[in-house]
C-alpha atoms as a PDB file:
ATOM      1  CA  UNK A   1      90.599 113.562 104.385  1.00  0.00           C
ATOM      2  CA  UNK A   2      90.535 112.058 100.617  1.00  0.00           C
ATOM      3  CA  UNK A   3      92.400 109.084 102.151  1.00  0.00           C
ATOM      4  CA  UNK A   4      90.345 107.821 105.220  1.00  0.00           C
ATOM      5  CA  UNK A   5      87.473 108.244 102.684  1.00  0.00           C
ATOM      6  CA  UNK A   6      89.400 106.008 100.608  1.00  0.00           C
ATOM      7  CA  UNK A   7      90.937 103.258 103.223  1.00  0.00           C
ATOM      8  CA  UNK A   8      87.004 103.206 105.199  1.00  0.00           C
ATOM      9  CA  UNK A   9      85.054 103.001 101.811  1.00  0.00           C
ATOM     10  CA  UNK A  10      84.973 100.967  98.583  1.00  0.00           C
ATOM     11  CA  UNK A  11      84.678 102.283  95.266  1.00  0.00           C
ATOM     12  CA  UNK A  12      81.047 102.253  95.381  1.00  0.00           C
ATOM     13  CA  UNK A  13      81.385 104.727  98.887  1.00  0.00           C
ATOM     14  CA  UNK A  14      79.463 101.865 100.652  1.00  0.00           C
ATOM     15  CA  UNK A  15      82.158 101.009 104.050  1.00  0.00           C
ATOM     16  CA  UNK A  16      84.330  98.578 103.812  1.00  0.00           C
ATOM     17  CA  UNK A  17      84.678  95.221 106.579  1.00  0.00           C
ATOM     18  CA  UNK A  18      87.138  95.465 109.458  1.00  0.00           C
ATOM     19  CA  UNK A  19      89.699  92.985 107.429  1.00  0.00           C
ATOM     20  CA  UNK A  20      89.998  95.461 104.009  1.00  0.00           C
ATOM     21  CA  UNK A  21      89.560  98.933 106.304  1.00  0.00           C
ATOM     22  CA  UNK A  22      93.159  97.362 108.022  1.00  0.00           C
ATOM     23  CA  UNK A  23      94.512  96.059 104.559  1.00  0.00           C
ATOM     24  CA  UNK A  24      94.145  99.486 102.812  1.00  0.00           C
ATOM     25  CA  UNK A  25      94.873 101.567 106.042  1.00  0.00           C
ATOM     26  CA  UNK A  26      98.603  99.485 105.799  1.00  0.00           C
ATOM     27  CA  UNK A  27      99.273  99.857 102.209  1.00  0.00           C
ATOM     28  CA  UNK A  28      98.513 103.746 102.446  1.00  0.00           C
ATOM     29  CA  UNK A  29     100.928 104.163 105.860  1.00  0.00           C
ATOM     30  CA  UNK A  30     103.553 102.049 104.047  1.00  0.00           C
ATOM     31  CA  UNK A  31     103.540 104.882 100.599  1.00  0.00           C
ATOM     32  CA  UNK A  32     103.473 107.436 103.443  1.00  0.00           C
ATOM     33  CA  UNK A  33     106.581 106.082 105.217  1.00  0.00           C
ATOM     34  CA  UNK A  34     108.378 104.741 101.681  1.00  0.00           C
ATOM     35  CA  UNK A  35     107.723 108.280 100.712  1.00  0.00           C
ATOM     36  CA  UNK A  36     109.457 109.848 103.850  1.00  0.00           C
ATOM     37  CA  UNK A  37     112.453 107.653 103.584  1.00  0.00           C
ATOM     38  CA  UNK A  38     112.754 108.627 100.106  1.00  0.00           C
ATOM     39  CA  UNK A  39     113.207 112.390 101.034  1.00  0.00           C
ATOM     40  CA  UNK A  40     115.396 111.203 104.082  1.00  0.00           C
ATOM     41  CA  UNK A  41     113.321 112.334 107.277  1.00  0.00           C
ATOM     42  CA  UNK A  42     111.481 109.094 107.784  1.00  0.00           C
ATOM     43  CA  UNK A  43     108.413 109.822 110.353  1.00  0.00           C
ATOM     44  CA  UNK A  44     109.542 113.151 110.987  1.00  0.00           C
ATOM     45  CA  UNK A  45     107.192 114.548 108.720  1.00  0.00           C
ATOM     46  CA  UNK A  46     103.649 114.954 109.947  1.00  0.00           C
ATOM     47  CA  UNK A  47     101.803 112.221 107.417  1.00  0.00           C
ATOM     48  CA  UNK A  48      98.165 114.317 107.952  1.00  0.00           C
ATOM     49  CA  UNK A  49      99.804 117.101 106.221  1.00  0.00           C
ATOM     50  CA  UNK A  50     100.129 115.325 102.494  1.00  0.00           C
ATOM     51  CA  UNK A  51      98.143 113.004 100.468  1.00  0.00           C
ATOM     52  CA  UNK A  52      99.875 110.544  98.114  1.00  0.00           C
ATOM     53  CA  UNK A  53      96.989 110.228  94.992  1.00  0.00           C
ATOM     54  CA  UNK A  54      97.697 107.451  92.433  1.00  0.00           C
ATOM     55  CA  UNK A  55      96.692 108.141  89.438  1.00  0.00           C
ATOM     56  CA  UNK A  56      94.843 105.843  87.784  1.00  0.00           C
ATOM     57  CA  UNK A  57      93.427 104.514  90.808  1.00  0.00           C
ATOM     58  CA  UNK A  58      92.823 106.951  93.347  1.00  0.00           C
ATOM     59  CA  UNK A  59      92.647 109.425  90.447  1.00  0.00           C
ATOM     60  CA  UNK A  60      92.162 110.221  86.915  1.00  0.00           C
ATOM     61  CA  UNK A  61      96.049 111.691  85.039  1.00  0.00           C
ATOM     62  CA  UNK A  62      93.477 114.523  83.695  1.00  0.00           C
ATOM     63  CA  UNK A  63      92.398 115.558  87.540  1.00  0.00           C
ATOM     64  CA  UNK A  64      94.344 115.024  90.139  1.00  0.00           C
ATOM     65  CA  UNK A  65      93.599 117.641  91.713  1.00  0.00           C
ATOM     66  CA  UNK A  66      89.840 116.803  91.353  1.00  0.00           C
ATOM     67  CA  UNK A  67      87.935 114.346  93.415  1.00  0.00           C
ATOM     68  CA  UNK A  68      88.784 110.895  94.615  1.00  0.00           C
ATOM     69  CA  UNK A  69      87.098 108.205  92.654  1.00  0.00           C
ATOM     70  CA  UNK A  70      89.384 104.922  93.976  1.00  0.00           C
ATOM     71  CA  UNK A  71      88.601 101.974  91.100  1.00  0.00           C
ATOM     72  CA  UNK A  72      88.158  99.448  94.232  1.00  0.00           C
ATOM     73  CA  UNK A  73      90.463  98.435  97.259  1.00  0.00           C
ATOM     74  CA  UNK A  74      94.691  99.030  96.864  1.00  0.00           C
ATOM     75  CA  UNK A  75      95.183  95.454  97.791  1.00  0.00           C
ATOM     76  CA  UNK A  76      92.830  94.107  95.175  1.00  0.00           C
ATOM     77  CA  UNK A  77      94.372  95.745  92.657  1.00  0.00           C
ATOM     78  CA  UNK A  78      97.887  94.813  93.907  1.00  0.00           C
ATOM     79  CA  UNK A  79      96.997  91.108  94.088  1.00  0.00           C
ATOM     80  CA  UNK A  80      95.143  91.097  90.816  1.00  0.00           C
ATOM     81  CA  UNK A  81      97.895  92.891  89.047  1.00  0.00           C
ATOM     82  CA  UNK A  82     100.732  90.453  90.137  1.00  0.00           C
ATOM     83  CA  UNK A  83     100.040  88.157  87.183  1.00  0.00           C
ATOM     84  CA  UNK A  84     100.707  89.877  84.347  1.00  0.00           C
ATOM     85  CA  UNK A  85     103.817  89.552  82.749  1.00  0.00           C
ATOM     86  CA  UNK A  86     107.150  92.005  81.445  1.00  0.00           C
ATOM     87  CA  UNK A  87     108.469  92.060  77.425  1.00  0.00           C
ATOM     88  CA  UNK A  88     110.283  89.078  78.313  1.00  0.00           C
ATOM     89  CA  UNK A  89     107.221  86.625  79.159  1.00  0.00           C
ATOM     90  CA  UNK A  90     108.301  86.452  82.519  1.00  0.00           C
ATOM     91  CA  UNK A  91     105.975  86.796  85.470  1.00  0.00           C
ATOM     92  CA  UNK A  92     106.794  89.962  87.868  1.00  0.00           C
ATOM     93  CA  UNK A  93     106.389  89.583  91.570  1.00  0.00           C
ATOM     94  CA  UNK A  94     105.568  93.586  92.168  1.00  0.00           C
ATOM     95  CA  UNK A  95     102.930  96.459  90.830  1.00  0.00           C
ATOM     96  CA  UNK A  96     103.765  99.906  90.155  1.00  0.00           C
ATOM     97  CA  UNK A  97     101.166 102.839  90.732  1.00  0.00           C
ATOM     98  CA  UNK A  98     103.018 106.394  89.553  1.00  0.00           C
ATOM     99  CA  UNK A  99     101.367 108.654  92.519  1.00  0.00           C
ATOM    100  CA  UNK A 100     101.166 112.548  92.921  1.00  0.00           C
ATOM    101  CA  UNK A 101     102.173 113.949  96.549  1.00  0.00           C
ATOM    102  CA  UNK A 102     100.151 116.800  97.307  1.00  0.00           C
ATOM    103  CA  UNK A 103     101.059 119.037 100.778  1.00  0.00           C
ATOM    104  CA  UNK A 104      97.377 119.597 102.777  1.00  0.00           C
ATOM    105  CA  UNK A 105      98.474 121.763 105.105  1.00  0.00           C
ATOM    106  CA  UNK A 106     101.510 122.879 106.903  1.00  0.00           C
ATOM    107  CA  UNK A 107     102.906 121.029 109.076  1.00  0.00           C
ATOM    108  CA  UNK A 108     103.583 121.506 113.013  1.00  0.00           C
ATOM    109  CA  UNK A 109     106.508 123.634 114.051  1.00  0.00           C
ATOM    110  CA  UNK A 110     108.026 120.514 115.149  1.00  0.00           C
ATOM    111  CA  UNK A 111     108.186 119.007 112.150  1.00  0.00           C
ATOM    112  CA  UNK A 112     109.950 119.305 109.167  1.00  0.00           C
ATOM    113  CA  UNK A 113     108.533 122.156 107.190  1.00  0.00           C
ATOM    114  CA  UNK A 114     110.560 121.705 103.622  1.00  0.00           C
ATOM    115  CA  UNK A 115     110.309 118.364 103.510  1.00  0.00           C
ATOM    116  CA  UNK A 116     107.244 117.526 101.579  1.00  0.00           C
ATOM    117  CA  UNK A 117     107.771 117.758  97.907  1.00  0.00           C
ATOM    118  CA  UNK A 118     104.829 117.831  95.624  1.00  0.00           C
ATOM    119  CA  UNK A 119     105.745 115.966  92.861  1.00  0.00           C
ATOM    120  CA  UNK A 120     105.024 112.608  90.782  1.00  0.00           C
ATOM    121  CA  UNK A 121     106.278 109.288  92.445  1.00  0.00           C
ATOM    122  CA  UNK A 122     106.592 105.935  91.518  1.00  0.00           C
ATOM    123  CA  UNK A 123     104.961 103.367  94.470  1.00  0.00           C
ATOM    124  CA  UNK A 124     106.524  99.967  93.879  1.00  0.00           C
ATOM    125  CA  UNK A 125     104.937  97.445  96.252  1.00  0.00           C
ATOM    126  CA  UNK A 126     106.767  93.364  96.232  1.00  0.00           C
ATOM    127  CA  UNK A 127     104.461  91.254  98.032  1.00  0.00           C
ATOM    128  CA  UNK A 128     105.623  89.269 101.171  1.00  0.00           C
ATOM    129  CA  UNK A 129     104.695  85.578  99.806  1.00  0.00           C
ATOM    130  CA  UNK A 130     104.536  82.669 102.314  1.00  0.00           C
ATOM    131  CA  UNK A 131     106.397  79.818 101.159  1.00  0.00           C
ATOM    132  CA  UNK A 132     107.508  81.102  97.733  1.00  0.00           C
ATOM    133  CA  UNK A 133     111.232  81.656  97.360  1.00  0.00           C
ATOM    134  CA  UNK A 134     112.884  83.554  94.324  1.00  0.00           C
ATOM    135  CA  UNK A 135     112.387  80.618  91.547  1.00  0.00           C
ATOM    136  CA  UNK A 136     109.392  78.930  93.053  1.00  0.00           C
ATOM    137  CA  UNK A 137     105.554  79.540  90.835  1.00  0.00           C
ATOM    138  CA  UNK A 138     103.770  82.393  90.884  1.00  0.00           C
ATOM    139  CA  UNK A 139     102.033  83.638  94.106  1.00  0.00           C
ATOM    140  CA  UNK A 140      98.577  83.302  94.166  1.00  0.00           C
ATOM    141  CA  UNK A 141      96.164  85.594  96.481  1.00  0.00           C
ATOM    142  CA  UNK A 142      96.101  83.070  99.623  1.00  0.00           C
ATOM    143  CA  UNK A 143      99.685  82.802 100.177  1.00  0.00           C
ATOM    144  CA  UNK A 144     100.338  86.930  99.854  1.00  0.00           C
ATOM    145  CA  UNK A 145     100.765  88.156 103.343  1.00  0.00           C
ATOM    146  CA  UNK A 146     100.854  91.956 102.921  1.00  0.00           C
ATOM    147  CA  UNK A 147     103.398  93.955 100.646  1.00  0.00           C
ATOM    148  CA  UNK A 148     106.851  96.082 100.498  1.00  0.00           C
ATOM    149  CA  UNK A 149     106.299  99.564  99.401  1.00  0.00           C
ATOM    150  CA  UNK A 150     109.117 101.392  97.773  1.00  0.00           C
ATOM    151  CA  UNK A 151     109.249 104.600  96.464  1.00  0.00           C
ATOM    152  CA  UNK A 152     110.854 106.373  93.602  1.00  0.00           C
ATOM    153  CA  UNK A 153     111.554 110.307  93.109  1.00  0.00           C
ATOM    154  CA  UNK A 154     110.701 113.026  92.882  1.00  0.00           C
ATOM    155  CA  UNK A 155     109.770 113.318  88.776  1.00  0.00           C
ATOM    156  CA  UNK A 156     108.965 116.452  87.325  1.00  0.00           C
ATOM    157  CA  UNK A 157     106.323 114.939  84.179  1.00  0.00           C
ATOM    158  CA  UNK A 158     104.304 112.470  85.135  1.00  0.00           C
ATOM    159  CA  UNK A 159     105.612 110.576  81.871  1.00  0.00           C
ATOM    160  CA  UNK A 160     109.083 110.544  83.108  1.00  0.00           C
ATOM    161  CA  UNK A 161     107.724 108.727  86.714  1.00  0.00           C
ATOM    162  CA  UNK A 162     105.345 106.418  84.362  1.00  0.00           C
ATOM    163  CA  UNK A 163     108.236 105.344  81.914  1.00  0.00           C
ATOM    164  CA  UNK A 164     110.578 104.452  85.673  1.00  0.00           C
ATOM    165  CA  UNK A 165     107.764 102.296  87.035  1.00  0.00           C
ATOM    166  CA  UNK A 166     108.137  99.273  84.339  1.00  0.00           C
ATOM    167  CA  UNK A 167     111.779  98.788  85.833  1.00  0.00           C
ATOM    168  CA  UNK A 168     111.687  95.661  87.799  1.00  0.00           C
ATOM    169  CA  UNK A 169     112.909  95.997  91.470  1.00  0.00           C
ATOM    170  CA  UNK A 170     115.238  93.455  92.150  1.00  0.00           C
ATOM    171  CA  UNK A 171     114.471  92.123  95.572  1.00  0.00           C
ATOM    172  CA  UNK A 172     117.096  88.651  96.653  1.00  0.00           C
ATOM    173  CA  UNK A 173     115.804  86.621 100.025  1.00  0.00           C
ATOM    174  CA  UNK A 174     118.470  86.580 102.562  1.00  0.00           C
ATOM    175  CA  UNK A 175     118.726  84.701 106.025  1.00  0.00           C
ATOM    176  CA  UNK A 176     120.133  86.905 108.878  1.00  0.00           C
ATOM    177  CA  UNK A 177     123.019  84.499 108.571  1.00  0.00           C
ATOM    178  CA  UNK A 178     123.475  85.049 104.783  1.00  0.00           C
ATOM    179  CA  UNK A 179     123.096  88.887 105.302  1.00  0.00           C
ATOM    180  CA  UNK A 180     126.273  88.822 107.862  1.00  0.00           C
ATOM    181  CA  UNK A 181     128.538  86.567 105.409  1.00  0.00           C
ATOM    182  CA  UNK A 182     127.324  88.708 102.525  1.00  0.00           C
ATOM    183  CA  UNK A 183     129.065  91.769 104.736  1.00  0.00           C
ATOM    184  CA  UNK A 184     132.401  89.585 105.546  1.00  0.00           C
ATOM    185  CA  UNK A 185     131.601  89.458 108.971  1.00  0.00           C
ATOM    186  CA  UNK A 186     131.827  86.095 109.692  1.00  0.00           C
ATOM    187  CA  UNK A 187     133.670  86.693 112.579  1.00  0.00           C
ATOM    188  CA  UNK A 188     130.382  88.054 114.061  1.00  0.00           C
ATOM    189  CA  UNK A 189     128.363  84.497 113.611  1.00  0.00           C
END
């Protein structure tokens, strides 16, 4: 598939090391699985039978039905892209990519057959930061661990899914202890 050519190769279709084959192979299982919580079946959706293209990366917005021509590795461009800043000068902590699902084939009996939408989507991943709590500095590249992916749609223009990616998911650090107080269950602790 378009994807294992993308998660075992660079852009340059020379193969990647062991280390970025199991970075990229992550980040595209976690769109797959943001994508099937989205529509509400979770993994009950065979994840051979759709591709998730983002455009811009994977893909040019002109063809994306056309060949794969990934601009690099997902994670570079998810680490590199964490700097820049919103209208407010402020730094954000996540990357948006506005994707295209596309169904391959159909899936197994066994699976659910109406649940893959084609459609644009807008992949939001947060990166898990060692060490950094919500008002701390910037992460740089050594202390991101790997990434939440969230996922946004289904959008019927791909304008409409570029416009929702620039709003800032609000993601708050919680203990398990904090989490159970926040629910008024102290009675639980």
């Amino acid at each position: 598939s378009c994807e294992w050519q993308a998660i075992s190769n660079d852009a340059s279709l020379r193969p990647r090391s062991d280390d970025s084959i199991v970075k990229e192979f992550y980040l595209r299982w976690a769109m797959k699985e943001a994508y099937t919580k989205a529509l509400g079946v979770g993994l009950y959706v065979d994840f051979d039978s759709f591709e998730i293209r983002l455009i811009g990366h994977d893909v040019d917005s002109t063809n994306i039905e056309g060949d794969w021509k990934p601009r690099g590795s997902l994670w570079g461009s998810i680490t590199t892209d964490l700097h820049h800043c919103n209208s407010n000068g402020q730094v954000e902590h996540q990357v948006s990519f506005v994707g295209q699902v596309m169904r391959m084939r159909e899936p197994r009996s066994d699976a659910k057959s109406d649940a893959v939408q084609n459609g644009y989507w807008v992949f939001t991943f947060v990166p898990l930061v060692d060490g950094l709590d919500n008002n701390s500095k910037e992460p740089d590249n050594s202390t991101i661990s790997g990434c939440i992916c969230i996922c946004k749609g289904p959008f019927d223009e791909e304008a409409d899914a570029a416009t929702s990616s620039k709003s800032i998911v609000n993601i708050e650090n919680l203990t398990l202890l904090e989490l159970i107080q926040m629910h008024g269950k102290e009675t639980l602790i």
